[in-house]
C-alpha atoms as a PDB file:
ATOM      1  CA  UNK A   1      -2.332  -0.285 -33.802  1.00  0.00           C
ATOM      2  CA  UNK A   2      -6.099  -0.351 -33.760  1.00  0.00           C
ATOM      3  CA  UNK A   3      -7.117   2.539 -31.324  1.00  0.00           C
ATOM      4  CA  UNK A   4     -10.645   1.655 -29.304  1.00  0.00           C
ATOM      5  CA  UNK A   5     -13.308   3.822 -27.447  1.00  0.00           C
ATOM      6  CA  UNK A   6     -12.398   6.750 -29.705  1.00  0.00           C
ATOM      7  CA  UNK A   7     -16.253   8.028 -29.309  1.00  0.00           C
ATOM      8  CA  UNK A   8     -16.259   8.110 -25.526  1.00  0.00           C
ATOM      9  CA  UNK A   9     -15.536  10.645 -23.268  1.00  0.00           C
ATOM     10  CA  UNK A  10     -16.745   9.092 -20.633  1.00  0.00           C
ATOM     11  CA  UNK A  11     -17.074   5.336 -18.830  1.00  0.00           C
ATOM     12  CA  UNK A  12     -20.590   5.513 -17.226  1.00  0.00           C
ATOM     13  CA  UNK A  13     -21.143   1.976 -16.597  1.00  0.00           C
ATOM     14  CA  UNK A  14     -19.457  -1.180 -15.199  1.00  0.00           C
ATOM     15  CA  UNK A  15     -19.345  -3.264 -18.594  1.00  0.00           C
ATOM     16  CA  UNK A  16     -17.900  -0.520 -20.600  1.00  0.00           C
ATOM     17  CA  UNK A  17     -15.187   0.047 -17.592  1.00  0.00           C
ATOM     18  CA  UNK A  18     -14.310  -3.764 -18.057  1.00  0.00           C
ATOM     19  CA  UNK A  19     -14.010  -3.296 -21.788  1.00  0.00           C
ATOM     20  CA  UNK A  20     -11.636  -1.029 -21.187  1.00  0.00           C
ATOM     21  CA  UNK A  21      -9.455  -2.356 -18.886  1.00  0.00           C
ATOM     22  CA  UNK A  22      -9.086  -5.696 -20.877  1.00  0.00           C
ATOM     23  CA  UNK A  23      -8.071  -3.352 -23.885  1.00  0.00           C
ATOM     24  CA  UNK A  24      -5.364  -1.478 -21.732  1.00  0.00           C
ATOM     25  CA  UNK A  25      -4.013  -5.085 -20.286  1.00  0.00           C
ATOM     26  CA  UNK A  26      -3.445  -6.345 -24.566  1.00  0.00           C
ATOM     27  CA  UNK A  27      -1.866  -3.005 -25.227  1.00  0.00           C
ATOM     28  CA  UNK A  28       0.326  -2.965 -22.087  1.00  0.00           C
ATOM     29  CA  UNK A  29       1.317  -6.857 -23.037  1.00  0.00           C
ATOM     30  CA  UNK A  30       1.762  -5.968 -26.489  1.00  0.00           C
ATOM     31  CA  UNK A  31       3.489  -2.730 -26.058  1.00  0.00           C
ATOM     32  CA  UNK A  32       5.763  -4.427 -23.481  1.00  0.00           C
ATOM     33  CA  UNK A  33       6.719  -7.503 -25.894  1.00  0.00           C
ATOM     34  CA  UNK A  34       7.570  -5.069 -28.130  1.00  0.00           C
ATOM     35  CA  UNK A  35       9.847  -3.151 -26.584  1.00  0.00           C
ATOM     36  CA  UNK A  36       7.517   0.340 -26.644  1.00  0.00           C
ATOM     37  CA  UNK A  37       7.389   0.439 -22.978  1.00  0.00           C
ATOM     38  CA  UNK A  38      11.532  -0.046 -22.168  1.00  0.00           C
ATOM     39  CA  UNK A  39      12.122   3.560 -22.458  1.00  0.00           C
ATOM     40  CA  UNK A  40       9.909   5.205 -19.191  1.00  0.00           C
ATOM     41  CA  UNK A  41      10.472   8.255 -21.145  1.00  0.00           C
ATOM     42  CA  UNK A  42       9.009   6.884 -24.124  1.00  0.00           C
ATOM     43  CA  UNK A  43       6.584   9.074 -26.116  1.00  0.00           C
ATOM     44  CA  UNK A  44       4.809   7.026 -28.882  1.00  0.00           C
ATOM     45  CA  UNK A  45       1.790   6.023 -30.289  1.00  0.00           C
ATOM     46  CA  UNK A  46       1.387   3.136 -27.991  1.00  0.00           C
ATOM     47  CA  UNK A  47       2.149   5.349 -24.548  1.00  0.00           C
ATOM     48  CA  UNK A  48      -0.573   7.953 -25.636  1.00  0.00           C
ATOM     49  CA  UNK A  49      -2.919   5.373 -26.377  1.00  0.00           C
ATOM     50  CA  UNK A  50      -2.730   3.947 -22.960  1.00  0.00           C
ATOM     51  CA  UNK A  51      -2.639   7.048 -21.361  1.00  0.00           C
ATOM     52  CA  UNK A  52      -5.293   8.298 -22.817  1.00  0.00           C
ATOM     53  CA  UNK A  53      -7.293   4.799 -21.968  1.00  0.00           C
ATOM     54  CA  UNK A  54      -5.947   4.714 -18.646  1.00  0.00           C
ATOM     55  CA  UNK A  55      -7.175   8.279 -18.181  1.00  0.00           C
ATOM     56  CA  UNK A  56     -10.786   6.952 -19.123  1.00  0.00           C
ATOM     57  CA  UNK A  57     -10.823   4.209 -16.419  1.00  0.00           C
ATOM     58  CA  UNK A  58      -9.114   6.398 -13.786  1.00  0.00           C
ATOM     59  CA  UNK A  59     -12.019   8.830 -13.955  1.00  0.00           C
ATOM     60  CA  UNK A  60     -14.661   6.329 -14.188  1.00  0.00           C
ATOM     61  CA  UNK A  61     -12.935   4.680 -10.656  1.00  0.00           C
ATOM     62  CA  UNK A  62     -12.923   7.846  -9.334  1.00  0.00           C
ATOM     63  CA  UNK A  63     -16.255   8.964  -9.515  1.00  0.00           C
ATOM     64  CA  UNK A  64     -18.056   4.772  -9.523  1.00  0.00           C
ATOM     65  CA  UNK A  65     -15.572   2.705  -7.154  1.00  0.00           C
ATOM     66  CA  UNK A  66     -15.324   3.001  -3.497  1.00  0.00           C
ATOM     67  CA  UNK A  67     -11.748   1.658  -2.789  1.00  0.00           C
ATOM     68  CA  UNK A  68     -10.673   0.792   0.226  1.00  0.00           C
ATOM     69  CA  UNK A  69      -7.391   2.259   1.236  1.00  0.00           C
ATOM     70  CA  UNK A  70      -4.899  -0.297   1.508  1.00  0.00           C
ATOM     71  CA  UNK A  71      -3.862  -0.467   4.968  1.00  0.00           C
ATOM     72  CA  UNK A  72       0.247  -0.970   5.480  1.00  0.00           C
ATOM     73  CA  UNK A  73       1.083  -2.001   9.045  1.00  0.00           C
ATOM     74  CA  UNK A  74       3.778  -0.011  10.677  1.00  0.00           C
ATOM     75  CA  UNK A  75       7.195  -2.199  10.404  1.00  0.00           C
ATOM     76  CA  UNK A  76       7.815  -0.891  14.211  1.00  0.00           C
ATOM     77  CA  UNK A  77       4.723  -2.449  15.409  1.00  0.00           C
ATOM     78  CA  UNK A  78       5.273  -5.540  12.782  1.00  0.00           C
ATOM     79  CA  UNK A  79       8.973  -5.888  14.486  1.00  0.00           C
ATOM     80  CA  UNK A  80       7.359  -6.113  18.385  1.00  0.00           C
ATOM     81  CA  UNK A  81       4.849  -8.280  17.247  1.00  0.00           C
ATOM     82  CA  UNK A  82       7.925 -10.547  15.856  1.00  0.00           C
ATOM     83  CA  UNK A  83       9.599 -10.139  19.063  1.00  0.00           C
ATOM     84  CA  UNK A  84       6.588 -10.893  21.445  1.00  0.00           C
ATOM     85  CA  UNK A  85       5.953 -14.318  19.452  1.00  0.00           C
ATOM     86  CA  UNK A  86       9.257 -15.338  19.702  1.00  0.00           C
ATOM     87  CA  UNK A  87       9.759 -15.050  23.216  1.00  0.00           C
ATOM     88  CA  UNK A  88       5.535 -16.251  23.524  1.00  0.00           C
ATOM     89  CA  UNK A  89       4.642 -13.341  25.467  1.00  0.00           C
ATOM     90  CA  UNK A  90       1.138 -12.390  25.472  1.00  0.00           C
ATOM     91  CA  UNK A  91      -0.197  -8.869  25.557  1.00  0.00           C
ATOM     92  CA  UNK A  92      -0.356  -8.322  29.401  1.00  0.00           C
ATOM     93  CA  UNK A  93       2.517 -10.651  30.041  1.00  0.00           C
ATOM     94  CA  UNK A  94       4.572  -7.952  27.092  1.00  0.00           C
ATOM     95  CA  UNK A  95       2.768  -5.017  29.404  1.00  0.00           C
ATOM     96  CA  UNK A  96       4.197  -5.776  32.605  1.00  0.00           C
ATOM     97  CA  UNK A  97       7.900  -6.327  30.698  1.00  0.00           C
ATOM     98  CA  UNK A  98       7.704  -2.928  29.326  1.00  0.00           C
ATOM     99  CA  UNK A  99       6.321  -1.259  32.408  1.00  0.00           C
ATOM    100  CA  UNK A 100       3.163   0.183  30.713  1.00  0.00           C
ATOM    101  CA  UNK A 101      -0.390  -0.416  30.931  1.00  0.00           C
ATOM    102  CA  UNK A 102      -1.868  -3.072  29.058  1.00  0.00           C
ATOM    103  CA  UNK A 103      -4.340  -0.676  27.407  1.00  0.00           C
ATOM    104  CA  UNK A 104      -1.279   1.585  26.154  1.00  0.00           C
ATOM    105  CA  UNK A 105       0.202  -0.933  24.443  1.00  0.00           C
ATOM    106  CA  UNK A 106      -2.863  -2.117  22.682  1.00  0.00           C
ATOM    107  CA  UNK A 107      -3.353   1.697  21.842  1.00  0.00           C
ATOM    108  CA  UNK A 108       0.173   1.213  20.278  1.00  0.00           C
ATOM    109  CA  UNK A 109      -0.196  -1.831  18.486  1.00  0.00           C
ATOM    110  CA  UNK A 110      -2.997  -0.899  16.729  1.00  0.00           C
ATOM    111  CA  UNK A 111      -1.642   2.723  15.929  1.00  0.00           C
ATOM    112  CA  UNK A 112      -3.974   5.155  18.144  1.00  0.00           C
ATOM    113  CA  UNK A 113      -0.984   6.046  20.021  1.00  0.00           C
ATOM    114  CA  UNK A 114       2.570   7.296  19.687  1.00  0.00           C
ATOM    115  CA  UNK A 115       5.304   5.348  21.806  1.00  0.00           C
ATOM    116  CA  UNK A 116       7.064   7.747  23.782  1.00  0.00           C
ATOM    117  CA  UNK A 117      10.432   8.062  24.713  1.00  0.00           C
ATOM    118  CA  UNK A 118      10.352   5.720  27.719  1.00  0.00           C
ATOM    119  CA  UNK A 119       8.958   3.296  25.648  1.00  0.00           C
ATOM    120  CA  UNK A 120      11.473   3.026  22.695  1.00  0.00           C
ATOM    121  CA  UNK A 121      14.191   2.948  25.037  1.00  0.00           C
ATOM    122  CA  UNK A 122      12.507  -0.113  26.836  1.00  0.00           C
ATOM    123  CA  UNK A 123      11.878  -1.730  23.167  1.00  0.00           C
ATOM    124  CA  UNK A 124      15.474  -1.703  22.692  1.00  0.00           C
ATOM    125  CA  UNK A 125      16.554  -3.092  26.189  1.00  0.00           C
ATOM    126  CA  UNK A 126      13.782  -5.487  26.553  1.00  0.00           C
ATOM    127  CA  UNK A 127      12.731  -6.760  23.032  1.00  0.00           C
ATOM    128  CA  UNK A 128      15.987  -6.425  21.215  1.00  0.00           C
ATOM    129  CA  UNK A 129      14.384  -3.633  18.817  1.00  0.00           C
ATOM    130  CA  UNK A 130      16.280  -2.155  16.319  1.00  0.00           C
ATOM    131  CA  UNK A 131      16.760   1.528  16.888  1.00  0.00           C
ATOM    132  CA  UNK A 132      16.861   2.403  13.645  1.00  0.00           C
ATOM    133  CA  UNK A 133      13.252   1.217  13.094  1.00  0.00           C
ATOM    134  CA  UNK A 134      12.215   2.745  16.454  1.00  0.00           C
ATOM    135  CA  UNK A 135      13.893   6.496  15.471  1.00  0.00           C
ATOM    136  CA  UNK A 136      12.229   6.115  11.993  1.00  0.00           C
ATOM    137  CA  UNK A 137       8.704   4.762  12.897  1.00  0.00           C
ATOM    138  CA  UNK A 138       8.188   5.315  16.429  1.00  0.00           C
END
């Protein structure tokens, strides 16, 4: 296996960075058609190469790239949105069925605010929600 980047330390600009990263996507294919990678305890030559590689590009994304968090929508909220298409509620209409404000349950839907008590017992009654999902996300 031809090792790369050996001199650097350090990625400290963009091109290098993409260098890199192609390098560390032909060793993991490589490695992985190979068989090196089927143990995920594996320590070999091809493992510590990528490591160390990966290692390079994980500092250079640290301190270069602004990521964006991803953003995962709560499977509570994505379960009474499911609910309030399929009986084609809208939001005020889903309001008054639940007894709340409409502002509350926008404050809910988008995650500002908790549902109570109250509430998750009227998600199960009214919308059918599971209260499994409810206990575990509400």
């Amino acid at each position: 296996m031809e090792k790369k980047f050996q001199s650097i330390e350090s990625i400290t600009d963009r091109q290098t960075y993409d260098e890199v990263m192609g390098y560390i996507n032909k060793m993991v294919d490589y490695a992985t058609r190979n068989g090196y990678l089927k143990d995920p305890d594996a320590d070999n030559e091809y493992t510590q190469e990528l490591g160390r590689a990966m290692a390079l590009a994980a500092d250079y994304e640290s301190i270069y790239m602004d990521f964006k968090h991803l953003k995962v929508k709560n499977p509570l909220i994505i379960s009474i949105e499911n609910e309030i298409r399929r009986k084609a509620l809208n939001q005020r209409q889903t309001a008054e069925l639940l007894d709340v404000k409409e502002n509350t349950l926008s404050q809910i839907m988008t995650g500002k605010r908790n549902v109570s008590m109250k509430l998750a017992k009227k998600l199960y009654k009214t919308l059918n929600i599971d209260p499994k999902l409810i206990l575990e996300f509400a």
